[in-house]
Protein backbone atom coordinates (compact mmCIF):
# COMPACT_ATOMS: atom_id res chain seq x y z
CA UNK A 1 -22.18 -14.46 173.55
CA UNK A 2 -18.62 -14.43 171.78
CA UNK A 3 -20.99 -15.29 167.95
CA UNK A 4 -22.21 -12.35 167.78
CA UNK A 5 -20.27 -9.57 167.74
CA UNK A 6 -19.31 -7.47 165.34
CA UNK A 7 -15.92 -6.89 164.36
CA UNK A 8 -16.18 -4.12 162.26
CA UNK A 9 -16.81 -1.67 164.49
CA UNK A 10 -13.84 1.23 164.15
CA UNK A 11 -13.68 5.03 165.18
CA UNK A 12 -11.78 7.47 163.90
CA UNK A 13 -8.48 8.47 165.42
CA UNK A 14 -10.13 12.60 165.67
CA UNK A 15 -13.21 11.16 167.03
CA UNK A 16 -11.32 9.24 169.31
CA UNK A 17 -8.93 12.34 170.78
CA UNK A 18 -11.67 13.79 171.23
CA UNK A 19 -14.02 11.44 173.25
CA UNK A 20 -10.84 10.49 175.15
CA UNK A 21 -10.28 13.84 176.64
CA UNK A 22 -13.90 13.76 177.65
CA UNK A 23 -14.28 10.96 179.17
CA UNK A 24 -11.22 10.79 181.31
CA UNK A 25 -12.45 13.82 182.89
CA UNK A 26 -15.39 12.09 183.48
CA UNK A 27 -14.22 9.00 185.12
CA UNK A 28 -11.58 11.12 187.29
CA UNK A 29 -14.96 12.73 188.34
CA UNK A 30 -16.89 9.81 189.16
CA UNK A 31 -13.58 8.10 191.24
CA UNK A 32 -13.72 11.21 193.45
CA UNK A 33 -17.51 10.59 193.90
CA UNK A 34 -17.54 6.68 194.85
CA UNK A 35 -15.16 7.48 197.34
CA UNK A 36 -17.30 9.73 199.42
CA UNK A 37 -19.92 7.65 198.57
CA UNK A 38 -17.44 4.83 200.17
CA UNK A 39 -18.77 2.28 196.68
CA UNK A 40 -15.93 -0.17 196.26
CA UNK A 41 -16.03 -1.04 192.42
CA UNK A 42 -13.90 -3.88 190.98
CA UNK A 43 -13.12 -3.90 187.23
CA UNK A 44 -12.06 -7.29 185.69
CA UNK A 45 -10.41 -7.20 182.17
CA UNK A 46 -9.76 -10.39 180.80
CA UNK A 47 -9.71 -11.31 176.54
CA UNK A 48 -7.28 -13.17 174.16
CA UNK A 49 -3.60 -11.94 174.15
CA UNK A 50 -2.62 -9.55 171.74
CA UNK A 51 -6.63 -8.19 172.05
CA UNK A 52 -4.69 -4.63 173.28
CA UNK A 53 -5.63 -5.13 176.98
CA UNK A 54 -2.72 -3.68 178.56
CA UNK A 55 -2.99 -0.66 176.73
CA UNK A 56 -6.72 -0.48 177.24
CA UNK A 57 -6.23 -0.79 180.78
CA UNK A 58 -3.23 1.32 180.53
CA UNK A 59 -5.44 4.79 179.22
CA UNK A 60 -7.95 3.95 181.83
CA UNK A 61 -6.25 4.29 184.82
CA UNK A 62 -4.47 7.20 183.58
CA UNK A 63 -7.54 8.73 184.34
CA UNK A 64 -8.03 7.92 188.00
CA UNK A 65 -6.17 9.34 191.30
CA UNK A 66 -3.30 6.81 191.85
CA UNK A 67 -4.27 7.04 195.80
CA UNK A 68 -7.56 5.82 195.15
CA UNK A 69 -7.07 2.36 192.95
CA UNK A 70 -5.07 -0.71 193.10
CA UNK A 71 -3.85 -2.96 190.25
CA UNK A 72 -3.71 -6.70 190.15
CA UNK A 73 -1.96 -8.82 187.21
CA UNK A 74 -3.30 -12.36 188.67
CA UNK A 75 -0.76 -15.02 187.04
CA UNK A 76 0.07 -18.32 188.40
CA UNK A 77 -0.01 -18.70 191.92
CA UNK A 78 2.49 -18.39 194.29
CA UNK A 79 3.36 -21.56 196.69
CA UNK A 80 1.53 -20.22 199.58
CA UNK A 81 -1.59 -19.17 197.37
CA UNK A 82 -1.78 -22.67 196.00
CA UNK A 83 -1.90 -24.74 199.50
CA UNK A 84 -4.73 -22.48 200.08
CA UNK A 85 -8.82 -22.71 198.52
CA UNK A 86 -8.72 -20.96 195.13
CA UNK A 87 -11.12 -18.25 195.52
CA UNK A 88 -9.33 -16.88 198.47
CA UNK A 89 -6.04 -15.22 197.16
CA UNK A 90 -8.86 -13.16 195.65
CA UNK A 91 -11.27 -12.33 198.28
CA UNK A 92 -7.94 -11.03 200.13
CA UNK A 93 -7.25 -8.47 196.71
CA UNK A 94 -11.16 -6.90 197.04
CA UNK A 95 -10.70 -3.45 197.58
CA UNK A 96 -11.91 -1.06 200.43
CA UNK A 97 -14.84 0.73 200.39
CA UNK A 98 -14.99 3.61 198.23
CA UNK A 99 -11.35 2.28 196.49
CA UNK A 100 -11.28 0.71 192.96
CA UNK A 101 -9.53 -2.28 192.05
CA UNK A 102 -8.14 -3.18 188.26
CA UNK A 103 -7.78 -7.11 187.43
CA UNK A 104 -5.06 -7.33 184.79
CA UNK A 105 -6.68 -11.44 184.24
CA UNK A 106 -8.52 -12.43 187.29
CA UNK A 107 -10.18 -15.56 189.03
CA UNK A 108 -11.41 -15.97 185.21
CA UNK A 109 -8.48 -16.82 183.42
CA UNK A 110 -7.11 -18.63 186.07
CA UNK A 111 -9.92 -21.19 186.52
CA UNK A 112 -9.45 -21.94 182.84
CA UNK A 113 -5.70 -22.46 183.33
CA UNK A 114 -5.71 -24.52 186.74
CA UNK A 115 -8.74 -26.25 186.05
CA UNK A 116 -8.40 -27.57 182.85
CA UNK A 117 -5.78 -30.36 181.99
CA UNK A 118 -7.11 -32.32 185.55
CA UNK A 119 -8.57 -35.79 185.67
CA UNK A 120 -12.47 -34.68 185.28
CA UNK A 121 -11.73 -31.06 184.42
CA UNK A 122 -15.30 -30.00 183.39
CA UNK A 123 -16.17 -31.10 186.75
CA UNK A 124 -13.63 -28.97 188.60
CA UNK A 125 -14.57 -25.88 186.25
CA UNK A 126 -18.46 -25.92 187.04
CA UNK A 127 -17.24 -26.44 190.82
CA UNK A 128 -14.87 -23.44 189.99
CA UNK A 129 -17.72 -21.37 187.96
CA UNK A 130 -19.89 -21.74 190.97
CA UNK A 131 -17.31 -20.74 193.56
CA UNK A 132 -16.76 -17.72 191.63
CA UNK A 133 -20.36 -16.85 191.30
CA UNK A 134 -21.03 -17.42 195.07
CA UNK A 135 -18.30 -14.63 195.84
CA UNK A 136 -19.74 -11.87 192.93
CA UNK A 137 -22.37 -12.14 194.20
CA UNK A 138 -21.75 -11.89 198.12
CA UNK A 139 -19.60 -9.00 197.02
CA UNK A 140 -22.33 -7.19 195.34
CA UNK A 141 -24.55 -7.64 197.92
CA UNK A 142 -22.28 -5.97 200.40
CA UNK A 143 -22.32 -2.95 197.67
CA UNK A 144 -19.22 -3.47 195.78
CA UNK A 145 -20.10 -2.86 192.17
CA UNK A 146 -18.38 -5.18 189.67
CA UNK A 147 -17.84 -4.50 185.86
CA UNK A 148 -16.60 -7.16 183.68
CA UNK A 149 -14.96 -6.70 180.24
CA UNK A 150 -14.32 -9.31 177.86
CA UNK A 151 -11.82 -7.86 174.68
CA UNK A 152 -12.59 -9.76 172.12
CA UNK A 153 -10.83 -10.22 168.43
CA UNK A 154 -10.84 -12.42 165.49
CA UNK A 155 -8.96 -15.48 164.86
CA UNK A 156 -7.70 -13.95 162.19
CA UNK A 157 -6.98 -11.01 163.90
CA UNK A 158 -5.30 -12.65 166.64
CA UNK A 159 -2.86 -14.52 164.22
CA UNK A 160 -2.07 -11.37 162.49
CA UNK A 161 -1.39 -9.52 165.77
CA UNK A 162 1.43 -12.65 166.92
CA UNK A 163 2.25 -12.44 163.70
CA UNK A 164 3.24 -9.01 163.26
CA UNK A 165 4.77 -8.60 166.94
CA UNK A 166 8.33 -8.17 167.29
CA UNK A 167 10.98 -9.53 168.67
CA UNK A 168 11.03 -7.55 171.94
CA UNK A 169 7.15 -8.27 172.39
CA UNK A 170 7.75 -11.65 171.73
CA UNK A 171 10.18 -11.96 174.71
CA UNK A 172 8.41 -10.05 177.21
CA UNK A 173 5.12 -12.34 176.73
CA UNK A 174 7.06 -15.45 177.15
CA UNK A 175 9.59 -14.22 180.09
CA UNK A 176 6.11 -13.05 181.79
CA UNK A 177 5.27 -16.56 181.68
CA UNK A 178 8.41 -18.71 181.35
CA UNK A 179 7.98 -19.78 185.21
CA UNK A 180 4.24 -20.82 184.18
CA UNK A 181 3.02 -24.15 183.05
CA UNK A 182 2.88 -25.32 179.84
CA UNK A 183 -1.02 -25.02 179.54
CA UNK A 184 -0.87 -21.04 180.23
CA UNK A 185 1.45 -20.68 177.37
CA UNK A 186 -0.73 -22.82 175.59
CA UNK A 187 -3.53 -20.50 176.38
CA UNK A 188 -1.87 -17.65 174.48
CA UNK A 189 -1.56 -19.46 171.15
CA UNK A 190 -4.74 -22.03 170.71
CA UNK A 191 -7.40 -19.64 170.09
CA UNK A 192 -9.44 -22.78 168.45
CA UNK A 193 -9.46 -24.81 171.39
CA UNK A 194 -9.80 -22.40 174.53
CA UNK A 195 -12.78 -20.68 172.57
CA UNK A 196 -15.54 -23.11 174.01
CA UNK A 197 -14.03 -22.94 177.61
CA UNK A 198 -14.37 -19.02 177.42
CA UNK A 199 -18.00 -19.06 175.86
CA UNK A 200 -18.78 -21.47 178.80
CA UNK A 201 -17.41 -19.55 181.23
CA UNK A 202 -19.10 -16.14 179.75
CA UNK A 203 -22.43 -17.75 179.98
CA UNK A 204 -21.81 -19.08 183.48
CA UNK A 205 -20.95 -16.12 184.81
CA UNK A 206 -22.93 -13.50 183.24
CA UNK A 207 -25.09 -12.69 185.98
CA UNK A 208 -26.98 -9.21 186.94
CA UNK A 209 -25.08 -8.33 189.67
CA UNK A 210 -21.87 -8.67 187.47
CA UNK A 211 -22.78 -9.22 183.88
CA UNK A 212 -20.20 -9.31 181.01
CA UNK A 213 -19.30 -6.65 178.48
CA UNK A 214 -18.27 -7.96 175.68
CA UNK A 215 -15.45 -5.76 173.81
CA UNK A 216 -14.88 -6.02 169.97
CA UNK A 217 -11.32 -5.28 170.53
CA UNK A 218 -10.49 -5.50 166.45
CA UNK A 219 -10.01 -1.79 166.59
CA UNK A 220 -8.02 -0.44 169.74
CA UNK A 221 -9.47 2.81 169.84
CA UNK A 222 -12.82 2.07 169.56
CA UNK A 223 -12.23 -0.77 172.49
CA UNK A 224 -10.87 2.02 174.72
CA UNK A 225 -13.87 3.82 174.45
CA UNK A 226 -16.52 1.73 174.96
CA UNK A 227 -14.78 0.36 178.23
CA UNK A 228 -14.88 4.26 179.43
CA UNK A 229 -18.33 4.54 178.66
CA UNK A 230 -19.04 1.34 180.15
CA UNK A 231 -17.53 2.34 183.28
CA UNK A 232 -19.16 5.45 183.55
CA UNK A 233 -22.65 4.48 183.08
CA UNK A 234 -22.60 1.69 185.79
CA UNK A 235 -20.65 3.76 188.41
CA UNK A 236 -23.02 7.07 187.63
CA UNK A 237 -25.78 4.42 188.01
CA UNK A 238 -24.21 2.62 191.47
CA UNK A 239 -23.95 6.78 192.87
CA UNK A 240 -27.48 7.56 191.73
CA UNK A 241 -28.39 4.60 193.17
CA UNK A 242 -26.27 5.19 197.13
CA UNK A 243 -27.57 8.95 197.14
CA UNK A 244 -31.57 7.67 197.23
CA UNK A 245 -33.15 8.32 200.06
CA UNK A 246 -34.09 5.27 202.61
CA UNK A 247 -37.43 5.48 201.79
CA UNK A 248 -36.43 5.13 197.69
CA UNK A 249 -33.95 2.93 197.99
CA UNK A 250 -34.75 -0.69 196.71
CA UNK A 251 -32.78 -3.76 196.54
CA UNK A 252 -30.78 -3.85 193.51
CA UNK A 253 -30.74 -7.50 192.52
CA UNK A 254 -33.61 -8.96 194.91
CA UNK A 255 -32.84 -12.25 196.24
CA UNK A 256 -36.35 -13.62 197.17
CA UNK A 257 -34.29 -16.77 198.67
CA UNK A 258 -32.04 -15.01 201.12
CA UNK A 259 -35.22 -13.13 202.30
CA UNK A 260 -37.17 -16.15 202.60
CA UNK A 261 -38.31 -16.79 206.63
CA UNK A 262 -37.93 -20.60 207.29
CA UNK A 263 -39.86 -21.84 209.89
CA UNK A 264 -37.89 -23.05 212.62
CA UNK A 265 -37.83 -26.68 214.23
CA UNK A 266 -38.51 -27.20 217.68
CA UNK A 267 -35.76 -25.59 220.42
CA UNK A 268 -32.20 -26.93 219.83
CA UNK A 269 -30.86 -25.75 223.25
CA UNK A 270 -33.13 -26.69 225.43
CA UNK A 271 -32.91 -30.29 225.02
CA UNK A 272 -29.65 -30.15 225.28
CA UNK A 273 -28.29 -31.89 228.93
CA UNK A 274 -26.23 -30.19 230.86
CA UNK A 275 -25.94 -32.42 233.86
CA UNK A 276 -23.41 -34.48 232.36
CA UNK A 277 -20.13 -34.78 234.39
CA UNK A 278 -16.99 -36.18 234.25
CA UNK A 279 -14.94 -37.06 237.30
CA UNK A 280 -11.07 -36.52 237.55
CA UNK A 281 -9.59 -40.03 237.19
CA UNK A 282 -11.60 -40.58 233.96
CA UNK A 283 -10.92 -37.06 232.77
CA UNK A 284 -7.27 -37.26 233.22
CA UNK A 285 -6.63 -40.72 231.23
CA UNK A 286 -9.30 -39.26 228.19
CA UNK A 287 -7.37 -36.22 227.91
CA UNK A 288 -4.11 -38.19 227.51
CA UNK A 289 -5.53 -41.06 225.21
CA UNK A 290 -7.03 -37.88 223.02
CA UNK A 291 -4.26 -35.72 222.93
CA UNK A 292 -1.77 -38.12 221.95
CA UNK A 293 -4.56 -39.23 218.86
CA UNK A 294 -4.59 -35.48 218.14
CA UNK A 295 -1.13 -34.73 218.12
CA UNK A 296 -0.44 -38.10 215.69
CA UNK A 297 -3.45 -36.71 213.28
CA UNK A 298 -1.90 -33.50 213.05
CA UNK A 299 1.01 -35.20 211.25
CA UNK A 300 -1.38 -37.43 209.03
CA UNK A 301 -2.82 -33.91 208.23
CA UNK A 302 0.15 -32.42 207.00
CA UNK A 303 1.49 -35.62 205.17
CA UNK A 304 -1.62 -35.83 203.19
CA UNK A 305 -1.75 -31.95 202.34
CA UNK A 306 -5.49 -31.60 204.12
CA UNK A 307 -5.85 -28.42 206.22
CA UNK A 308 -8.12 -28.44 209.26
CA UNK A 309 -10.42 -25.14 210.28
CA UNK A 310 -11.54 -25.10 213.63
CA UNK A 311 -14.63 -22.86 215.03
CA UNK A 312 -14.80 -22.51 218.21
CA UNK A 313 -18.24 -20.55 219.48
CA UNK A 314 -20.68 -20.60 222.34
CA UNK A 315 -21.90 -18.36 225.25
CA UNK A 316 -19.40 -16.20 227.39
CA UNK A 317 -17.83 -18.35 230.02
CA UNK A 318 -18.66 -21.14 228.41
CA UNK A 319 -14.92 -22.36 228.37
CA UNK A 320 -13.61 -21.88 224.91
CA UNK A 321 -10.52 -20.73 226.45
CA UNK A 322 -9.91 -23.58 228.30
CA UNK A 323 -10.77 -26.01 225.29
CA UNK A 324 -8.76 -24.33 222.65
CA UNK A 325 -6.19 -25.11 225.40
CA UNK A 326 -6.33 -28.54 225.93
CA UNK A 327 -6.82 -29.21 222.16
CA UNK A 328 -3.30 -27.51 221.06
CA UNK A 329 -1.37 -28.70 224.34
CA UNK A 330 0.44 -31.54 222.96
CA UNK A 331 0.26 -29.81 219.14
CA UNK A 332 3.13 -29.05 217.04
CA UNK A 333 3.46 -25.68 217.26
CA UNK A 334 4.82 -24.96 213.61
CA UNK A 335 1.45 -26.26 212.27
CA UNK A 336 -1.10 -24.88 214.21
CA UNK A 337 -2.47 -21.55 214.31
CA UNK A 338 -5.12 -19.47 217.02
CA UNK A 339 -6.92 -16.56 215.76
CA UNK A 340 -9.01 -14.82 218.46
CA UNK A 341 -11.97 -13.07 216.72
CA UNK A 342 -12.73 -9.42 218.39
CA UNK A 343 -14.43 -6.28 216.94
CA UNK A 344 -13.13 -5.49 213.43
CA UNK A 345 -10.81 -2.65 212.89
CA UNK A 346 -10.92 0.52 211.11
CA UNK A 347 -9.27 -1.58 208.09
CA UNK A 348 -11.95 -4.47 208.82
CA UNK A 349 -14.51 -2.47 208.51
CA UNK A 350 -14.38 -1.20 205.13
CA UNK A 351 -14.56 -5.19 203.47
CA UNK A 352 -16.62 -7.61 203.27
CA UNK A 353 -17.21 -8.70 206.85
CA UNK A 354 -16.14 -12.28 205.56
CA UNK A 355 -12.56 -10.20 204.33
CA UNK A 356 -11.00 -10.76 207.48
CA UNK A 357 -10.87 -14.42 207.92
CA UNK A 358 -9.22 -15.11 204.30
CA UNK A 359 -6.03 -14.89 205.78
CA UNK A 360 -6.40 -16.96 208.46
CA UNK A 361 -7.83 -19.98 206.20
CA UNK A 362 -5.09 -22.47 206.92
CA UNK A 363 -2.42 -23.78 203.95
CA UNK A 364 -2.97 -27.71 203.30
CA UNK A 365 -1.37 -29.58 205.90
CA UNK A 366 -1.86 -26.92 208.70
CA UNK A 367 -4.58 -25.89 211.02
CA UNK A 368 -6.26 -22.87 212.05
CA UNK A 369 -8.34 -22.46 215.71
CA UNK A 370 -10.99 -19.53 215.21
CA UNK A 371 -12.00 -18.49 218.94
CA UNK A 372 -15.00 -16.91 217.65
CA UNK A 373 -15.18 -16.70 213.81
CA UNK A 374 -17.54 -15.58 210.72
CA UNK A 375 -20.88 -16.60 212.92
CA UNK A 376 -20.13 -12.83 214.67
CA UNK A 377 -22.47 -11.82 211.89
CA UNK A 378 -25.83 -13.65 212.70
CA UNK A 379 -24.83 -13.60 216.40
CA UNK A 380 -23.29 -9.91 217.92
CA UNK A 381 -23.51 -7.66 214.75
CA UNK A 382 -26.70 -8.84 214.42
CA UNK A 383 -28.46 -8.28 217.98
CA UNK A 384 -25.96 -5.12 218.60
CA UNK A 385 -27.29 -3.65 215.38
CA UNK A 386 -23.92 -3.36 213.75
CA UNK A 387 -25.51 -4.71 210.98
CA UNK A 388 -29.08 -4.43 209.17
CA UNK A 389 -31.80 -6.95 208.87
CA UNK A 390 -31.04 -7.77 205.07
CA UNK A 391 -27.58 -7.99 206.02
CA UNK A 392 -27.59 -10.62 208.54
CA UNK A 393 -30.22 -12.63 206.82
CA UNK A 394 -28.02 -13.06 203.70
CA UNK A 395 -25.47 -14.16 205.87
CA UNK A 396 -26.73 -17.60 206.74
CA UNK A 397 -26.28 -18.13 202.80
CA UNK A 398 -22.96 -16.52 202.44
CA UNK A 399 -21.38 -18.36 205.49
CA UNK A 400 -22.82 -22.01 204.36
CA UNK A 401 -21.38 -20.86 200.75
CA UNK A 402 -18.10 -20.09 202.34
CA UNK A 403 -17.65 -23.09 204.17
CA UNK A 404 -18.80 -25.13 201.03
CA UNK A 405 -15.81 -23.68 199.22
CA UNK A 406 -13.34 -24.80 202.23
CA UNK A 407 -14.60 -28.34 201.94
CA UNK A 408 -14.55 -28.69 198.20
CA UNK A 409 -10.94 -27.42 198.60
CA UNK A 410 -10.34 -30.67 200.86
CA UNK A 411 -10.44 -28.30 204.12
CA UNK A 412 -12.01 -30.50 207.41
CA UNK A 413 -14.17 -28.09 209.01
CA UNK A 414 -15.31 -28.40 212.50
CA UNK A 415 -17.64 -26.41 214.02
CA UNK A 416 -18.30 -26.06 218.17
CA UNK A 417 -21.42 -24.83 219.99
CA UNK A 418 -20.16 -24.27 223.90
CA UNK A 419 -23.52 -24.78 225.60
CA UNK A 420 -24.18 -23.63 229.16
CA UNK A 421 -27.64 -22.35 231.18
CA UNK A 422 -27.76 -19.07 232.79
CA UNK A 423 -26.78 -20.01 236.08
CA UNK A 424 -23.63 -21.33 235.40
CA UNK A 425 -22.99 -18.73 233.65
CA UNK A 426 -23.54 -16.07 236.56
CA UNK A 427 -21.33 -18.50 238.91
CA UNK A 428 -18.44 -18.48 236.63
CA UNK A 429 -18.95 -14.40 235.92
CA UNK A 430 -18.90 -13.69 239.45
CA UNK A 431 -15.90 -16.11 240.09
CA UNK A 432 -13.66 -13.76 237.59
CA UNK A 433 -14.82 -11.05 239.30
CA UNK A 434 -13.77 -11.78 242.53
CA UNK A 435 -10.62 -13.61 241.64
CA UNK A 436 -7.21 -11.17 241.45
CA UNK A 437 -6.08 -13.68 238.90
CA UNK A 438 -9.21 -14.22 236.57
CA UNK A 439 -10.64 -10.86 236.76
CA UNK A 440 -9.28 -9.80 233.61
CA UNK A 441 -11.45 -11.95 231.73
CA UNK A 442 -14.73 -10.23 233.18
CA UNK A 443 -15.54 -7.19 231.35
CA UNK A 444 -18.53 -4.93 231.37
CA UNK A 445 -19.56 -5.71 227.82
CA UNK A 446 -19.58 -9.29 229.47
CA UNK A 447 -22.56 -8.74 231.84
CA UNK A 448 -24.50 -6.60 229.17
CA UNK A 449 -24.70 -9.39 226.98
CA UNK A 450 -26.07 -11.41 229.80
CA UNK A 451 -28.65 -8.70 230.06
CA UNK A 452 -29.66 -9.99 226.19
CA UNK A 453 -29.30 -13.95 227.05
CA UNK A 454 -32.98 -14.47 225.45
CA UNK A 455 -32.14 -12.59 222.09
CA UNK A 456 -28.41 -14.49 221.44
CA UNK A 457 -30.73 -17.70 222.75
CA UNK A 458 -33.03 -17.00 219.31
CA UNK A 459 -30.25 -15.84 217.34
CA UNK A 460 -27.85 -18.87 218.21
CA UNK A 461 -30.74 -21.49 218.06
CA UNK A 462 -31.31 -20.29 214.30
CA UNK A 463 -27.64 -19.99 213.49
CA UNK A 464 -27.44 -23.91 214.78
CA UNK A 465 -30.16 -25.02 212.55
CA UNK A 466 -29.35 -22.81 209.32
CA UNK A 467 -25.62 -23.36 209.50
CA UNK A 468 -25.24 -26.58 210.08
CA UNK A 469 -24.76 -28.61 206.78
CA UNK A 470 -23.36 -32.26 205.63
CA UNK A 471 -19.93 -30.91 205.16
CA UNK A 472 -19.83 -28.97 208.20
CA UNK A 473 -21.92 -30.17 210.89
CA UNK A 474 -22.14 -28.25 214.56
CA UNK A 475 -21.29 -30.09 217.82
CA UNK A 476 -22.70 -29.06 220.85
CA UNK A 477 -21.02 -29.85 223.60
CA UNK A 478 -22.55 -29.64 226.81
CA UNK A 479 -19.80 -27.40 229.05
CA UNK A 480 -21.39 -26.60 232.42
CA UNK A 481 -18.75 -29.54 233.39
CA UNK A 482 -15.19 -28.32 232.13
CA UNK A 483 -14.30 -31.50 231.83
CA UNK A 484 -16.90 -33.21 229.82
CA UNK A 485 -16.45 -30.01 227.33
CA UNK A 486 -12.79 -30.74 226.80
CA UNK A 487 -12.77 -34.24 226.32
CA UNK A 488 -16.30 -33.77 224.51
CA UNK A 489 -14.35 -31.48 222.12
CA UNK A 490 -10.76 -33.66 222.13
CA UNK A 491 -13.20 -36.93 221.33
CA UNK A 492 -15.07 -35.41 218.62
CA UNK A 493 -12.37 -33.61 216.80
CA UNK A 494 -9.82 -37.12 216.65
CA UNK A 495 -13.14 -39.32 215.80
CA UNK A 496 -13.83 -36.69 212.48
CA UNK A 497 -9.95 -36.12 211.55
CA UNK A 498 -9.93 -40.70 211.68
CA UNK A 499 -13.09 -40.81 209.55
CA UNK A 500 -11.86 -38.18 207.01
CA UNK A 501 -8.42 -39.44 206.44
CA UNK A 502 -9.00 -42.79 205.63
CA UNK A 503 -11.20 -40.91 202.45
C-alpha cells in the first residue's frame, strides 16, 4: 500500500484557505447530522512522527462541537490497562451513539510497540491483527462507522523534519515518552526497520468495513485536506445510508457467514437428568473439601498473574444465587469480584451491547463472577425483541470472538448452564411468593418469562451448542437438587482452575 504513493502531491497555500473554510463548515454540518442520526463514527490517525499529525488532527476538530467528540492520545498503558486483555482499554474508549471519537495513535501503533520485541513476536502480532479486526468489525456491524488515516512521508522527508526540529520540539517528543520503553522511542527514529511491520499491518487490516486511507503527508496542507474530504464523503455516505427507508435499506458489508442457519443437533436439554440428588452428610463434607481447593486456587491465580471469568446463566430459580454464594464463601474478598447483569442503562444503551462488560473483565490474578453476562443477547434481547434478527444472529460470532480474545490473553473462562424442568421451577416461584422473607426475589417479569419457557428452551438450546467452544466449554449442571448444583459447580470450577495451572 505504503509503494505507491505519491509524494509530490502539494496545494497551494490560497487554494488551501480557501477549501479550508469550506470544508470545516461542512464537517461542523455533518457532526450535527450523525448525532440525530445517533451514527457513532471513530476516526483513527496514526503515521510516522514528524508526518504533521497533531496539527492535522488539530484543524479537524476545530471544526466540530466540542460537546459532541472525544479525543484519545493512546500511549503506553497504564498498570491497570496492562493486567487486563489488550483490546479492551479500547472497546471501553468507543464512543456513544451519535458522538465521534479522535485516536491520536490507537490499538495500531500500540500492537506494533507491545508486540514486537517478544519471544515469537510475528506470532503475537497476527494474534493481535486478528483481535483488532474481530472488534472493527463487530463495531461496524453495530453501525459505528470507522475511518482510518495513515499520514505518510518520505524517508527523506522524515530525516529532514527531525532534522530541522528544534530544541523545544525535541524535548516535548521525548518527555511525552521518557516513561515509555525503549522500543517506542525506537519507533520514532527507525523508519527503515518499522516500515515492513506497518505495510503488514496496513494490509491486515484494510478491510471494507474500515479500510485505510493512505495520506501523502509530504505537504501539510494538502494532508489536511484530503483527511476533510475523506471524512466527509464517508459520513455523508453513513447518513444517506441511516435515512433509507426499511424497505431500501441493505446490509452494508454482508456477512453471508453470520447469516448462515446451522442445522441444529439433537435436544441438549432434554437429556439432561435432573433426578440427581445429593444428601446432606455428603453435601456438607464436598462443600468443605471444594471450598478450601477454591480458596487455595484463588491464590495460585493471583501468583501466576492468570485472571478467572466466571458466567453464571440458566433459567429463573434455577439457583444462581445460591451458587455464586457458596463459590465466593471462603474467597478472598480483595480478589474477587460479582457483577449482577440487569437491563442496560440509558448510558448502556447507546454502545455496543458487548461495551458494558469491558470493565468488569478481571486484571490478571483476580476474578470476576458475571450473574448473567453477554449471553443476554441471544437469550432476553433476543425473544423480548430488544434486538433484531440480524442482530442477535451475529452475536453467536461476536460472543465466541470475545471470549477467544479473553483466553488468548491467558483469561480461564468458565461458563454455567443452571438447568431445571418446569415444575421445579413453579414450586420454587410459588415458594418466594408466599414466603415474607423470599418474596422479593419473585417479580412479575418473573412469571411472564415462564409464560415463554418454550421460546428461551430454543433460544438457550442453540446458545449451548453455538457458544460452546474448546477454550470455553459450557457446564450444565443439573440444579433441581440445590445441592448437587453447588457442589456440581464448586467440583467443576477447582477440577478446570488444577488442569489450567499446571499449563
Amino acid at each position: 500500500m505504503l509503494e505507491k504513493v505519491d509524494f509530490s502531491k502539494t496545494i497551494a497555500v490560497s487554494e488551501y484557505n480557501k477549501s479550508e473554510k469550506v470544508l470545516k463548515y461542512k464537517i461542523g454540518e455533518l457532526q450535527r447530522k450523525a448525532w440525530d442520526l445517533k451514527i457513532p463514527v471513530i476516526l483513527v490517525f496514526e503515521g510516522w512522527h514528524v508526518s504533521g499529525m497533531a496539527e492535522d488532527i488539530n484543524r479537524f476538530i476545530l471544526s466540530l462541537d466540542p460537546r459532541g467528540y472525544s479525543f484519545h492520545t493512546m500511549i503506553r498503558p497504564c498498570y491497570e490497562e496492562h493486567l487486563k486483555p489488550f483490546i479492551v482499554r479500547f472497546w471501553s474508549r468507543s464512543p456513544v451513539k451519535g458522538n465521534i471519537a479522535i485516536f491520536d495513535r490507537s490499538w495500531y501503533s500500540r500492537s506494533i510497540i507491545e508486540c514486537l520485541g517478544k519471544e515469537k513476536s510475528e506470532e503475537e502480532m497476527e494474534k493481535c491483527l486478528e483481535e483488532i479486526n474481530y472488534f472493527e468489525r463487530q463495531l461496524a456491524d453495530d453501525g459505528y462507522l470507522i475511518i482510518k488515516f495513515f499520514l505518510h512521508i518520505s524517508e527523506k522527508e522524515h530525516k529532514e523534519r527531525f532534522k530541522n526540529l528544534d530544541k523545544d520540539d525535541l524535548r516535548f517528543i521525548f518527555e511525552e515518552y521518557e516513561k515509555e520503553a525503549r522500543q517506542d522511542l525506537d519507533f520514532i527514529h527507525n523508519y527503515n526497520e518499522y516500515l515492513p511491520f506497518v505495510e503488514k499491518l496496513l494490509e491486515k487490516t484494510d478491510m471494507p468495513h474500515a479500510p485505510w486511507t493512505i495520506v501523502e503527508a509530504n505537504d501539510r496542507n494538502f494532508a489536511t485536506l484530503k483527511i476533510m474530504m475523506t471524512a466527509i464523503q464517508e459520513i455523508e455516505a453513513s447518513i444517506e445510508q441511516a435515512t433509507r427507508t426499511p424497505s431500501e435499506k441493505t446490509l452494508k458489508y454482508l456477512d453471508l457467514e453470520a447469516k448462515e442457519t446451522l442445522q441444529l443437533n439433537s435436544s441438549i436439554l432434554d437429556n439432561i437428568d435432573l433426578s440427581k440428588k445429593m444428601d446432606v452428610d455428603e453435601y456438607k463434607k464436598s462443600k468443605k473439601l471444594y471450598q478450601q481447593k477454591l480458596a487455595a486456587l484463588q491464590y495460585d491465580l493471583f501468583k501466576k498473574k492468570r485472571a478467572l471469568v466466571v458466567v453464571f446463566e440458566g433459567w429463573d430459580a434455577a439457583g444462581k444465587g445460591g451458587d455464586i454464594y457458596r463459590f465466593v464463601e471462603n474467597l478472598n474478598p480483595r480478589l474477587y469480584r460479582v457483577f449482577p447483569v440487569g437491563s442496560p442503562n440509558d448510558v448502556e444503551r447507546t454502545h455496543h451491547y458487548l461495551w458494558r462488560f469491558c470493565e468488569a473483565i478481571p486484571k490478571a490474578g483476580h476474578i470476576t463472577i458475571f450473574d448473567r453476562s453477554w449471553y443476554g443477547r441471544v437469550m432476553v434481547e433476543r425473544i423480548e425483541g430488544f434486538c433484531n434478527e440480524e442482530e442477535w444472529k451475529r452475536a453467536y460470532r461476536e460472543i465466541n470472538e470475545f471470549e477467544e480474545i479473553l483466553t488468548r490473553s491467558g483469561v480461564i473462562v468458565l461458563k454455567f448452564w443452571l438447568h431445571i424442568d418446569k415444575e421445579t421451577q413453579l414450586k420454587r416461584f410459588n415458594n418466594r411468593q408466599f414466603d415474607p422473607e423470599k418474596k422479593w426475589k419473585i417479580t412479575a417479569e418473573d412469571w411472564r418469562n415462564r409464560g415463554r419457557w418454550d421460546d428461551y428452551k430454543i433460544a438457550a438450546e442453540e446458545m449451548l451448542q453455538k457458544t460452546s467452544t474448546t477454550n470455553a466449554q459450557w457446564i450444565i449442571v443439573e440444579s433441581n437438587d440445590k445441592r448437587y448444583s453447588r457442589i456440581k459447580v464448586l467440583k467443576s470450577a477447582t477440577e478446570a482452575l488444577e488442569k489450567e495451572l499446571k499449563k
